[in-house]
N, C-alpha and C. Protein backbone atom coordinates (compact mmCIF):
# COMPACT_ATOMS: atom_id res chain seq x y z
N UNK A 1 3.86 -13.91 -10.38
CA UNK A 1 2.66 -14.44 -10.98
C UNK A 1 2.23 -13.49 -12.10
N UNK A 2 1.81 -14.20 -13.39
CA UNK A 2 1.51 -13.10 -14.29
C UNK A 2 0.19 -12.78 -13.99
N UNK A 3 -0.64 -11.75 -14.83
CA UNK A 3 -1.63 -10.85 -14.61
C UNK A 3 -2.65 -11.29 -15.23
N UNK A 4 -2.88 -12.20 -16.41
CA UNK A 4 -3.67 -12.24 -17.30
C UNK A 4 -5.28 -11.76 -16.86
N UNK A 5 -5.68 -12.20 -15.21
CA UNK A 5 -7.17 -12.11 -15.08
C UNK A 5 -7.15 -10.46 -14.83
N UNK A 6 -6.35 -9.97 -14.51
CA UNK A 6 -6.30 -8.28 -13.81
C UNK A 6 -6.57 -7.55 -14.63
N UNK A 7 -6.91 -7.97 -16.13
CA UNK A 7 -7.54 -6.71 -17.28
C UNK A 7 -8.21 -5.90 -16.90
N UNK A 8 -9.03 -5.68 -15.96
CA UNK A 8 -9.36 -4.53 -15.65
C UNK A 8 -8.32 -3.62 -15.07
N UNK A 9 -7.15 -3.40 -15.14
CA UNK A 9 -6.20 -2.81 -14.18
C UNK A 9 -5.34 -2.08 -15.50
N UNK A 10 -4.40 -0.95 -15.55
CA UNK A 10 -3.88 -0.67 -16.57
C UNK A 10 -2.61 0.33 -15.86
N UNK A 11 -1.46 -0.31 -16.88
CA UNK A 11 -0.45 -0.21 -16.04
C UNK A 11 0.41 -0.72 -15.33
N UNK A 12 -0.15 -2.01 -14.86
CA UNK A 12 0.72 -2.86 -14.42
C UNK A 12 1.92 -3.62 -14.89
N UNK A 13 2.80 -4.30 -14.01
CA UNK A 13 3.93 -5.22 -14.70
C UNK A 13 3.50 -5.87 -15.34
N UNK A 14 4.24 -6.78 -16.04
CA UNK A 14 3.95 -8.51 -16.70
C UNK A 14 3.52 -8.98 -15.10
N UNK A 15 4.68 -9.32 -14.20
CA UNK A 15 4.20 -9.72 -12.91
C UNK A 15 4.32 -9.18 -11.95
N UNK A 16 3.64 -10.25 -10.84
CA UNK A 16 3.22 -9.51 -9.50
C UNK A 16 3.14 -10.64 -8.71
N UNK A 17 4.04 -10.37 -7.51
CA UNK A 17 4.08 -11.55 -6.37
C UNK A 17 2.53 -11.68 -6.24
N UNK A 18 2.71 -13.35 -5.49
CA UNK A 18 1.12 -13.83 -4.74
C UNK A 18 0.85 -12.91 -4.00
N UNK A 19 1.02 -11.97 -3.31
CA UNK A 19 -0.09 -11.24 -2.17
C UNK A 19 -0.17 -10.18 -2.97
N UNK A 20 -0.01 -9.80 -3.94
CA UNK A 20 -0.13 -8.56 -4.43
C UNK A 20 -1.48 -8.89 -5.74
N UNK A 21 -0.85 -9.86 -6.11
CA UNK A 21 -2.29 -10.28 -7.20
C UNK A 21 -3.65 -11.18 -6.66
N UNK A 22 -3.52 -11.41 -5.10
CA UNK A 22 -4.32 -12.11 -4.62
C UNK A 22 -5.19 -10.65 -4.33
N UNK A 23 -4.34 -9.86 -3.81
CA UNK A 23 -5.66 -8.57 -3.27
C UNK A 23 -6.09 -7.53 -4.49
N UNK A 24 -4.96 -7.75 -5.83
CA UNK A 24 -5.68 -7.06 -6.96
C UNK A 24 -6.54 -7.95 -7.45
N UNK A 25 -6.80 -9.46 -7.38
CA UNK A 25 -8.28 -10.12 -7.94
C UNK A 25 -9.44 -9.65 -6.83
N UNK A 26 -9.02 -9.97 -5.62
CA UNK A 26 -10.24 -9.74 -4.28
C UNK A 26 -10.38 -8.23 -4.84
N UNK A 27 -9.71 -7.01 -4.75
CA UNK A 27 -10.16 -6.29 -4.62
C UNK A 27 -11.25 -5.99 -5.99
N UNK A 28 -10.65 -6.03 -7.30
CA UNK A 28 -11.41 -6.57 -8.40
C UNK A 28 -13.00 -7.27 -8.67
N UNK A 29 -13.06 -8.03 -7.57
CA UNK A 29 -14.25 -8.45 -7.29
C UNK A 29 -15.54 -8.33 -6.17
N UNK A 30 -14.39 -7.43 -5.58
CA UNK A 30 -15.52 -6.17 -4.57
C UNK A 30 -16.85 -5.51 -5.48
N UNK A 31 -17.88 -5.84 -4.63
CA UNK A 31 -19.07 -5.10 -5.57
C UNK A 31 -17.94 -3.36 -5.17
N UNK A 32 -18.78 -2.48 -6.03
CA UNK A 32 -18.11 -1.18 -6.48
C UNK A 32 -19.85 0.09 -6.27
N UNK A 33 -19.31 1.01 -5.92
CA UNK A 33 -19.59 2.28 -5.31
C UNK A 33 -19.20 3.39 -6.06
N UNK A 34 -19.51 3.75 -7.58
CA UNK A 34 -18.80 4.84 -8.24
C UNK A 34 -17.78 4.53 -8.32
N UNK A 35 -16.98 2.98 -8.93
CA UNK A 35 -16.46 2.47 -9.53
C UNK A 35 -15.30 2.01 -8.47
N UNK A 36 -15.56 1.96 -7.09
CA UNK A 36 -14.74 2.09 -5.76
C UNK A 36 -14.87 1.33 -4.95
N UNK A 37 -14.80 0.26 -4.02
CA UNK A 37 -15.64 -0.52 -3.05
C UNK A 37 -14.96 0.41 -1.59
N UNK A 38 -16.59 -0.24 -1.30
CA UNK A 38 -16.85 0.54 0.63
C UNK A 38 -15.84 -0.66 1.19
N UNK A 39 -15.13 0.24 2.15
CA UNK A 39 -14.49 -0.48 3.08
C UNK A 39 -14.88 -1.21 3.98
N UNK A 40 -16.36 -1.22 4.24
CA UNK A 40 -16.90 -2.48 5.02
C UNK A 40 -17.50 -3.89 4.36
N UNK A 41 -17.03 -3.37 2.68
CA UNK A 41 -17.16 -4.75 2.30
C UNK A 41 -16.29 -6.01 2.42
N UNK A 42 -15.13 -5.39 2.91
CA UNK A 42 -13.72 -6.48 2.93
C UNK A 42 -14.34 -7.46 4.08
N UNK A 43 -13.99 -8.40 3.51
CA UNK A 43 -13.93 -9.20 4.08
C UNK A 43 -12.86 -10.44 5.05
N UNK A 44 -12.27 -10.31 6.01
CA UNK A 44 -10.89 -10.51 6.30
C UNK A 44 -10.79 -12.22 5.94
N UNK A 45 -11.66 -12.83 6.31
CA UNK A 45 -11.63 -14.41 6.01
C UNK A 45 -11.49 -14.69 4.26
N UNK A 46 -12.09 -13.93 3.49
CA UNK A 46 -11.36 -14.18 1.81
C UNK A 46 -10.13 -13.29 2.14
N UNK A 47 -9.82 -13.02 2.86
CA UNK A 47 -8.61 -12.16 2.55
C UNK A 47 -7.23 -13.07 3.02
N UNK A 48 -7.47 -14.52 3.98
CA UNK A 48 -6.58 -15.28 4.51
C UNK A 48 -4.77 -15.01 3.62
N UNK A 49 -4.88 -15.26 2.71
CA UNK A 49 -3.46 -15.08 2.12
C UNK A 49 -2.89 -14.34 1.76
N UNK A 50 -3.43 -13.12 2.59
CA UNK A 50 -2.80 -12.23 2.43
C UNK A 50 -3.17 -11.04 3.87
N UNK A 51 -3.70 -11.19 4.40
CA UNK A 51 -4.00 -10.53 5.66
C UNK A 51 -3.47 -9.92 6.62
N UNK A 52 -1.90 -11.41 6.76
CA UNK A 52 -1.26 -10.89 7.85
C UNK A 52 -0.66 -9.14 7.31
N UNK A 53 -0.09 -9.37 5.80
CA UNK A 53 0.70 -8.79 5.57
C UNK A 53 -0.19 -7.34 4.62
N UNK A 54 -1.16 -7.38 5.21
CA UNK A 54 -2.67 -5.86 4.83
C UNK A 54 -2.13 -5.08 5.91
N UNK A 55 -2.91 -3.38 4.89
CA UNK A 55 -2.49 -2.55 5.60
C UNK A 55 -3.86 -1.51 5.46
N UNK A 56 -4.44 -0.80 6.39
CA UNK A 56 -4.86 0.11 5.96
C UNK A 56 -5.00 1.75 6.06
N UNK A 57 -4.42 2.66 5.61
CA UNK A 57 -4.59 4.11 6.05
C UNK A 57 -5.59 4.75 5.56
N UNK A 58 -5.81 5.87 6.52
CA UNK A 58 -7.04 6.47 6.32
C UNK A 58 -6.97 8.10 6.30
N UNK A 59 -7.45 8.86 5.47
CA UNK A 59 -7.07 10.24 5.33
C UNK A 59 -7.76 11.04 5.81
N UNK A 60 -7.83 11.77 6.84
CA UNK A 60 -8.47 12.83 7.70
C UNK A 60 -8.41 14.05 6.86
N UNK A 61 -7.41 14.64 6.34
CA UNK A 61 -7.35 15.89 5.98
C UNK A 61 -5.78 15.19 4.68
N UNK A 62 -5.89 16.54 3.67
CA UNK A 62 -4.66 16.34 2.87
C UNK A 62 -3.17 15.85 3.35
N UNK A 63 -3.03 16.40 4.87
CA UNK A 63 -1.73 15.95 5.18
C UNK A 63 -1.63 15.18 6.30
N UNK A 64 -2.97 14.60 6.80
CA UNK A 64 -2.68 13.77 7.96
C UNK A 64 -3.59 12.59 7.35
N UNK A 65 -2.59 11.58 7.65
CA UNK A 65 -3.43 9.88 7.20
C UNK A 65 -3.04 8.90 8.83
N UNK A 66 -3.56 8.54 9.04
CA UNK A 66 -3.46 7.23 10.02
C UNK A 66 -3.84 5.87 9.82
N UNK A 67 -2.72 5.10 10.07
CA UNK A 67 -2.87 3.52 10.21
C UNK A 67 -3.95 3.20 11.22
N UNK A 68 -5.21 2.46 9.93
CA UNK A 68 -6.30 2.14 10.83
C UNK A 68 -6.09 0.33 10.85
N UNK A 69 -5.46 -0.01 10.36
CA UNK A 69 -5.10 -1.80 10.56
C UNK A 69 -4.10 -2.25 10.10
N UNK A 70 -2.74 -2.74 10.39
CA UNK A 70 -1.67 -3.59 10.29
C UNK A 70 -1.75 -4.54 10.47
N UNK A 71 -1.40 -5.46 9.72
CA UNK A 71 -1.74 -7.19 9.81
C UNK A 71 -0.46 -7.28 11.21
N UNK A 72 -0.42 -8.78 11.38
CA UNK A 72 0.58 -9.42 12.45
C UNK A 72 1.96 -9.28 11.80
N UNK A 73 2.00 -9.37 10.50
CA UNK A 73 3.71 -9.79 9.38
C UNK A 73 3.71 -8.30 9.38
N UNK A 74 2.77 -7.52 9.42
CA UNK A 74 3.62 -5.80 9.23
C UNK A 74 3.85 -5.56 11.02
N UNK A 75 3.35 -6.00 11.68
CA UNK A 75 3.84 -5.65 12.97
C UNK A 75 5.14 -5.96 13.43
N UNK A 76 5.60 -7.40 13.78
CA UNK A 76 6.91 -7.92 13.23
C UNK A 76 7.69 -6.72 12.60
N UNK A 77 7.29 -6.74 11.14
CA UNK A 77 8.46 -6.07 10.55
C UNK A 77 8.92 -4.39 10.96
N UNK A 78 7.57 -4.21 11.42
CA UNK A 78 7.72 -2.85 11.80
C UNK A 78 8.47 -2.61 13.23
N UNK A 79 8.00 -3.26 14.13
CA UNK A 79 8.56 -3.34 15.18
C UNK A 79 7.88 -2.23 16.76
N UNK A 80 6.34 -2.67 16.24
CA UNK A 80 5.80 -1.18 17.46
C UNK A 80 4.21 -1.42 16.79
N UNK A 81 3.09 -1.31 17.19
CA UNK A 81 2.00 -1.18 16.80
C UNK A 81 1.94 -0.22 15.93
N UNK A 82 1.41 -0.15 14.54
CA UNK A 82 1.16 1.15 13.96
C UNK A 82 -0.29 1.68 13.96
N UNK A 83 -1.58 0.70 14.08
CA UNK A 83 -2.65 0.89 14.05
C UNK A 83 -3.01 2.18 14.76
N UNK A 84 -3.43 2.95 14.81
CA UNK A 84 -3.84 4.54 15.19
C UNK A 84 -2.49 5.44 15.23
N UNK A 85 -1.50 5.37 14.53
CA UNK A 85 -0.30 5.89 14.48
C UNK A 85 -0.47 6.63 13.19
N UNK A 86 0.37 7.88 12.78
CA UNK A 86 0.65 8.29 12.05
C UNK A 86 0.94 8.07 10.79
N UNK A 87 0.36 7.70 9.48
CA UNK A 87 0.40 7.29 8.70
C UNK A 87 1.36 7.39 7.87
N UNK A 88 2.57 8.03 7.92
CA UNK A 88 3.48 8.33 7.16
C UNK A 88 4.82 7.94 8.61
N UNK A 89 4.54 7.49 9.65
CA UNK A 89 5.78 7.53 10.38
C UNK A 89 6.93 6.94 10.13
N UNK A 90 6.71 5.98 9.42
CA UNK A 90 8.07 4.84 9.17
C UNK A 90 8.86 6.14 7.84
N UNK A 91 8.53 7.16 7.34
CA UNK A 91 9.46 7.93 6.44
C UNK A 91 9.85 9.01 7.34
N UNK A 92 11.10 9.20 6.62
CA UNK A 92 11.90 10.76 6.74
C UNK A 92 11.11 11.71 5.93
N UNK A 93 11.74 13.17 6.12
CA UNK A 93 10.59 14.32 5.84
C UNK A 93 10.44 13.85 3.86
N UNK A 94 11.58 13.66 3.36
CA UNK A 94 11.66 13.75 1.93
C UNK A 94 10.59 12.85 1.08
N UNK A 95 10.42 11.83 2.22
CA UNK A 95 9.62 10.60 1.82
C UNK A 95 8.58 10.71 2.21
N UNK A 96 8.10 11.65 3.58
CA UNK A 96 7.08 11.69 3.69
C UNK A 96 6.44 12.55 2.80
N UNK A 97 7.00 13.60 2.43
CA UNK A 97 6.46 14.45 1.20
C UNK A 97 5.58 14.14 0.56
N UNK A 98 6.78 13.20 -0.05
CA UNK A 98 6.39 11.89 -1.51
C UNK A 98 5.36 11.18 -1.04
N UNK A 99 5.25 10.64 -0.36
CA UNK A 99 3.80 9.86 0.74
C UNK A 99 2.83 10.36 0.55
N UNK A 100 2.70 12.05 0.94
CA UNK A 100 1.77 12.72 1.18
C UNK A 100 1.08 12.63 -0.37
N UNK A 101 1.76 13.32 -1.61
CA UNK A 101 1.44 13.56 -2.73
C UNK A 101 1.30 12.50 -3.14
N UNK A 102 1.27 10.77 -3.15
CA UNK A 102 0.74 9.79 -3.88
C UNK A 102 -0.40 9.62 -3.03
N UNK A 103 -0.44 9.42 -1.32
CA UNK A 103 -1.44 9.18 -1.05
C UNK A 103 -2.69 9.69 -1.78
N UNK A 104 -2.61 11.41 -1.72
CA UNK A 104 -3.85 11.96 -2.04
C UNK A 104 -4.31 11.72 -3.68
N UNK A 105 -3.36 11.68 -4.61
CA UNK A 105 -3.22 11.56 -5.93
C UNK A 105 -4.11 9.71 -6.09
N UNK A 106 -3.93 9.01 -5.50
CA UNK A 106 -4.49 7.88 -5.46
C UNK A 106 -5.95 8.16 -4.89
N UNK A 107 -6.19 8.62 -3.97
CA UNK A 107 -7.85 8.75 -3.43
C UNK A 107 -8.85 9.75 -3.86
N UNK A 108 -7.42 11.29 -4.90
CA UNK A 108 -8.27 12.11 -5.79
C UNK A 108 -8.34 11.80 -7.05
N UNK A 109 -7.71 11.20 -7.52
CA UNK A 109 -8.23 10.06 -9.06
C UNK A 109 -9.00 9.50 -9.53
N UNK A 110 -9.42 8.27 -8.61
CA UNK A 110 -8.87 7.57 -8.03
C UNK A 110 -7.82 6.88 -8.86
N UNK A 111 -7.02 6.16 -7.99
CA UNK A 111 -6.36 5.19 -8.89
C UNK A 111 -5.70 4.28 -7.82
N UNK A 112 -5.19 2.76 -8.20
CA UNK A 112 -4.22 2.00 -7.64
C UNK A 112 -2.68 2.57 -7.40
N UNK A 113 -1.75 1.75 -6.99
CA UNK A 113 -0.60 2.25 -7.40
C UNK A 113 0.61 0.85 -6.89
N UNK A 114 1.25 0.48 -7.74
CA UNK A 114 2.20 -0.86 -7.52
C UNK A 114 3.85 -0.41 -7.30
N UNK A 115 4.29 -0.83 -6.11
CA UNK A 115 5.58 -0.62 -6.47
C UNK A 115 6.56 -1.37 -5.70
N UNK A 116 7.82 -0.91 -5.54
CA UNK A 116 8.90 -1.88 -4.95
C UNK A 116 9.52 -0.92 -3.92
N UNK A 117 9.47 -1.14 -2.29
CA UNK A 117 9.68 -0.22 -1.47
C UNK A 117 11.22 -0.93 -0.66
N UNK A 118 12.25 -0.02 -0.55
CA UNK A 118 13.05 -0.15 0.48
C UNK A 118 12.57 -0.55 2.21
N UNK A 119 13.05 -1.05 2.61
CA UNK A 119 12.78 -0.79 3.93
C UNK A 119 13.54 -1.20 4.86
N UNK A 120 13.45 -0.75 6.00
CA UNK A 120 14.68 -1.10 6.91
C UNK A 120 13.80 -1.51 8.54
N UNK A 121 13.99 -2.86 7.97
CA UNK A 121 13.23 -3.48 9.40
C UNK A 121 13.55 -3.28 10.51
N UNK A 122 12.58 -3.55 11.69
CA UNK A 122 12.47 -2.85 12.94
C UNK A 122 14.40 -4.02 13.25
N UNK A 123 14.79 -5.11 12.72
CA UNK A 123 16.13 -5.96 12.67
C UNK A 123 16.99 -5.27 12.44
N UNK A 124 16.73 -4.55 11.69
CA UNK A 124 17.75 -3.49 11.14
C UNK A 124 18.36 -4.27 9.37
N UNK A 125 17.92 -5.12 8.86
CA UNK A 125 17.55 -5.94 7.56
C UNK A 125 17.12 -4.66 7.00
N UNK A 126 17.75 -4.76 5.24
CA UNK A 126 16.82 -4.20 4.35
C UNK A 126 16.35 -5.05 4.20
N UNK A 127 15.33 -4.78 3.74
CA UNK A 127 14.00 -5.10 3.02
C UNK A 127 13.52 -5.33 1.34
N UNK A 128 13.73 -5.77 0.69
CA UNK A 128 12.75 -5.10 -0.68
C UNK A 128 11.48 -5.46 -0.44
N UNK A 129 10.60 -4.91 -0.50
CA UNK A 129 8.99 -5.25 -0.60
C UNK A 129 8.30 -4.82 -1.58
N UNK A 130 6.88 -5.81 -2.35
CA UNK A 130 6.38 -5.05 -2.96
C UNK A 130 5.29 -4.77 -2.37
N UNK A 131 4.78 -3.68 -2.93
CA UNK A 131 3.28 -3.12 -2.39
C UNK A 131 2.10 -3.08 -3.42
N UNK A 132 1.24 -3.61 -2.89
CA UNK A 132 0.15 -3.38 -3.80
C UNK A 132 -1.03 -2.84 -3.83
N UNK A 133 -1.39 -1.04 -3.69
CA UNK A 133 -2.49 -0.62 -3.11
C UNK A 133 -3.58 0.03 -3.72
N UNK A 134 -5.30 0.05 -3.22
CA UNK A 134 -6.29 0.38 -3.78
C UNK A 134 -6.88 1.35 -3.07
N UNK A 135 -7.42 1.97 -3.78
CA UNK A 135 -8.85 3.04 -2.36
C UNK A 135 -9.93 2.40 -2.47
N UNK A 136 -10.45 2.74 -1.15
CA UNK A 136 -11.57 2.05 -0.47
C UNK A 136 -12.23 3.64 0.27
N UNK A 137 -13.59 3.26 -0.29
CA UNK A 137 -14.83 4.51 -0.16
C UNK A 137 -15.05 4.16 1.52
N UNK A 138 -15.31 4.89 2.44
CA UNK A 138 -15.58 5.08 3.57
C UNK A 138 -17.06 4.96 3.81
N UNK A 139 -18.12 4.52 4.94
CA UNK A 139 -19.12 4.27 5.33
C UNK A 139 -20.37 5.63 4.82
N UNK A 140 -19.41 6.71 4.53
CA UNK A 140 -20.59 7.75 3.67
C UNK A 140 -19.90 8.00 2.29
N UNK A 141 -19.35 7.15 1.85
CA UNK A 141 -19.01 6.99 0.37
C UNK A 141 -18.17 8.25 -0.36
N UNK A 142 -16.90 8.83 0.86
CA UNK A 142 -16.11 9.35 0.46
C UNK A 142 -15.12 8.41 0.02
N UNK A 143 -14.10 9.37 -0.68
CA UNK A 143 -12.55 7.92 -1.16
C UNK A 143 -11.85 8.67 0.29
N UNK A 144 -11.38 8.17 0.86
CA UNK A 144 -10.27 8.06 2.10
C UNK A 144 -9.50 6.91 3.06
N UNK A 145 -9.88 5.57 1.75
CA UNK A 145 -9.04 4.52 2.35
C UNK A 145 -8.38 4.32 1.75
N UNK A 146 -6.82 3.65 1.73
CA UNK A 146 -5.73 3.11 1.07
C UNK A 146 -5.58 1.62 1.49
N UNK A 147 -5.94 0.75 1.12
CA UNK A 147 -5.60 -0.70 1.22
C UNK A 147 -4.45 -1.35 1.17
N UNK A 148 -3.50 -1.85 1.17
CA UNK A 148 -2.54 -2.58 0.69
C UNK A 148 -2.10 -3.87 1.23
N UNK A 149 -0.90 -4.14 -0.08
CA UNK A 149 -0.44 -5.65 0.64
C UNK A 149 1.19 -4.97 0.91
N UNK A 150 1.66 -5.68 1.72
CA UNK A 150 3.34 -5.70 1.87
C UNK A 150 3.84 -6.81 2.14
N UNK A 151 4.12 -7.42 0.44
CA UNK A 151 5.38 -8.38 0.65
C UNK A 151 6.65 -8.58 0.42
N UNK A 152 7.17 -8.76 1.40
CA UNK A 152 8.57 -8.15 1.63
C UNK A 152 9.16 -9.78 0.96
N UNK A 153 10.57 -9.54 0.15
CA UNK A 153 11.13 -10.62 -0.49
C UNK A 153 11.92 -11.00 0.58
N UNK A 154 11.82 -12.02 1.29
CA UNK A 154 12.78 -12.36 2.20
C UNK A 154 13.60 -13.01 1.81
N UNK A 155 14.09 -13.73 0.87
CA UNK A 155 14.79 -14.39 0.20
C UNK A 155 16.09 -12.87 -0.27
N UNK A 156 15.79 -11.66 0.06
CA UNK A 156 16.38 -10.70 -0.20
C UNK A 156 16.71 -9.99 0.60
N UNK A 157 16.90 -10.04 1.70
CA UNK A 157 16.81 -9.09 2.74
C UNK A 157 18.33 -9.64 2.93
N UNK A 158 18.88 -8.46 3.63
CA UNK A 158 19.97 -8.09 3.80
C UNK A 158 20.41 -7.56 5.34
N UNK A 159 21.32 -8.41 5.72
CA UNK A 159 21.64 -8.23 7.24
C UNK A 159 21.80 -6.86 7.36
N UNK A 160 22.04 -5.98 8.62
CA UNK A 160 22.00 -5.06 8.96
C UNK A 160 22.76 -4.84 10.11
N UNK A 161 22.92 -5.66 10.91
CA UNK A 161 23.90 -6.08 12.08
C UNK A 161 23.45 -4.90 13.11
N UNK A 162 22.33 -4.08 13.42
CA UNK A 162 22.00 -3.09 13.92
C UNK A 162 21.13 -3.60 15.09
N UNK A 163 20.92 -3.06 16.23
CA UNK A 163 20.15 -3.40 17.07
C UNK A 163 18.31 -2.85 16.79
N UNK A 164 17.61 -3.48 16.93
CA UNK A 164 16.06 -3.25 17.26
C UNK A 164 15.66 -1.51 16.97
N UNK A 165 15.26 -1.34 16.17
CA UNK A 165 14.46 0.38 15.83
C UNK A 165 12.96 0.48 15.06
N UNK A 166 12.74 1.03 15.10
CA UNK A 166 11.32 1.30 14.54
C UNK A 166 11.66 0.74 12.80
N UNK A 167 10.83 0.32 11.76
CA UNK A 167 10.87 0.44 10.77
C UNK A 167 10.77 1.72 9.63
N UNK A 168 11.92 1.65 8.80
CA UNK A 168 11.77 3.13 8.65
C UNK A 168 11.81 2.75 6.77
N UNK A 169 11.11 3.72 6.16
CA UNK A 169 10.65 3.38 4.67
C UNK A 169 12.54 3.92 3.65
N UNK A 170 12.83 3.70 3.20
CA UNK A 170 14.42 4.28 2.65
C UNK A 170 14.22 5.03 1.25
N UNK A 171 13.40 4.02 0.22
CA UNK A 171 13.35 4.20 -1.00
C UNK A 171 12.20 3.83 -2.21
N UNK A 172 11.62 4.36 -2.66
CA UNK A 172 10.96 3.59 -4.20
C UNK A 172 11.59 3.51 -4.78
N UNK A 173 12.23 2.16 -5.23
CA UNK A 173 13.22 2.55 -6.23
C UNK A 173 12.14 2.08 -7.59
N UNK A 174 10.67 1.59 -7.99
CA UNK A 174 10.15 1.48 -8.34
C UNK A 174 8.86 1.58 -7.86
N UNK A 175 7.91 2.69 -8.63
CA UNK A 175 6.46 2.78 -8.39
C UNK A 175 5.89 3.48 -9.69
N UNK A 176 4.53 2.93 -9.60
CA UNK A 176 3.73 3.57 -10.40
C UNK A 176 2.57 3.10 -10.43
N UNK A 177 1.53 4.03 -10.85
CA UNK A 177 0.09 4.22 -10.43
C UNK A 177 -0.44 3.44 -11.69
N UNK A 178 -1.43 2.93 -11.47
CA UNK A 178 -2.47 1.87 -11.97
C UNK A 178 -3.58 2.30 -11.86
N UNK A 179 -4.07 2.39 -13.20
CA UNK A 179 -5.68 2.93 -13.16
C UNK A 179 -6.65 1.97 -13.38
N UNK A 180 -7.57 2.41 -12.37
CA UNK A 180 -8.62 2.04 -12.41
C UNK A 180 -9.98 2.19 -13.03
N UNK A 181 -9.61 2.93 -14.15
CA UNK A 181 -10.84 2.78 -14.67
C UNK A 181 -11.23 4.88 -14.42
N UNK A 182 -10.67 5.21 -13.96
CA UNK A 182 -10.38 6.66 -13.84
C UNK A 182 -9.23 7.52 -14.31
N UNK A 183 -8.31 7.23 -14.95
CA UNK A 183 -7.08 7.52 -15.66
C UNK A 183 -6.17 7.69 -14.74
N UNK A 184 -4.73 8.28 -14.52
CA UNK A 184 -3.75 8.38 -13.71
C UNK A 184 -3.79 9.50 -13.37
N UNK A 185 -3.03 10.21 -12.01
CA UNK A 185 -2.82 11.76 -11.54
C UNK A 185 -1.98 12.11 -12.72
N UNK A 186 -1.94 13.16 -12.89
CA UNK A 186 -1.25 14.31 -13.56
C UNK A 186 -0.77 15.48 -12.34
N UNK A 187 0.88 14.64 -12.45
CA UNK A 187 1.72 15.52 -11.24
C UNK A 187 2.41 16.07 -11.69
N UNK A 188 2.92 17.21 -11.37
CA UNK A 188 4.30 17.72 -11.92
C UNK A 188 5.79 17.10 -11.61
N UNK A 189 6.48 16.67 -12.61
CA UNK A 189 7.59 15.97 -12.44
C UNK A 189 8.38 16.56 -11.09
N UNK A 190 8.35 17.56 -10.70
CA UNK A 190 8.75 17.66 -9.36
C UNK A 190 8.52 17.15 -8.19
N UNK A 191 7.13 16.49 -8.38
CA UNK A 191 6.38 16.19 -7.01
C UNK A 191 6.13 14.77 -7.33
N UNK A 192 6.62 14.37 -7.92
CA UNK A 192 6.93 12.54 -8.15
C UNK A 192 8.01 12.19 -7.58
């Protein structure tokens, strides 16, 4: 789907699957908090088309985040409840790294961030998915939420012939951060 209404967003593709531009208009039209919306403004019933497949983590400290809501389509794919789980569990250390340093780079910016994630379903299927995620200000109007959508191209997924495992993250082979109206992190090419 192209972008035309998402002008407020900078950075983005030409396009962006339906669940990804459904939660960059909703989120878009969140009243805003220092240019941010509170996470108790979501609303899950406008959120229908895209819900199952919402995600949300939440940042305690720089290196610990936890899954505070997985829709039903990320449970499935994941293969295990993630909701109060470790927010980086589905990666290996290399990826969790990388995890760690966009998470925070997105909630100290702030900024969005769009991309195209590997994954290796709890089936043992790759995956391509895209992701589409925002921060969301917390009930005393810190940034420490990460929102997202995950839609996985099923029309792309790729047998695996493997028995039942946790879902585990493989690759970005495409990402990049989307500003909001706050400019982008400034990382050192090492830590990208």
């Amino acid at each position: 789907m192209s972008v035309p209404g998402l002008a407020g967003l900078g950075n983005l593709p030409d396009k962006l699957g339906l669940m990804a531009a459904a939660w960059a208009a909703y989120w878009l039209a969140l009243p805003k908090t220092g240019g941010v919306p509170m996470k108790r403004d979501l609303d899950p019933g406008r959120m229908r088309s895209f819900v199952a497949n919402f995600v949300i983590v939440e940042r305690h400290d720089p290196g610990r985040f936890t899954w505070r809501l997985a829709g039903s389509a990320i449970r499935e794919l994941s293969g295990i409840e993630l909701t109060g789980q470790d927010g980086l569990i589905s990666r290996d250390d290399e990826q969790r790294e990388k995890g760690m340093i966009a998470y925070n780079a997105q909630l100290d910016t702030p900024c969005a961030s769009w991309g195209v994630v590997m994954l290796r379903s709890a089936s043992g299927n790759l995956v391509p998915t895209e992701v589409m995620v925002f921060p969301l200000r917390g009930d005393d109007g810190t940034l420490r939420f990460l929102a997202n959508t995950v839609e996985p191209s099923a029309r792309d997924m790729i047998s695996g012939g493997v028995p039942m495992m946790e879902m585990k993250l493989l690759a970005w082979p495409e990402h990049r951060f989307v500003d909001i109206g706050f400019g982008l992190p400034k990382l050192s090419r090492g830590a990208r």
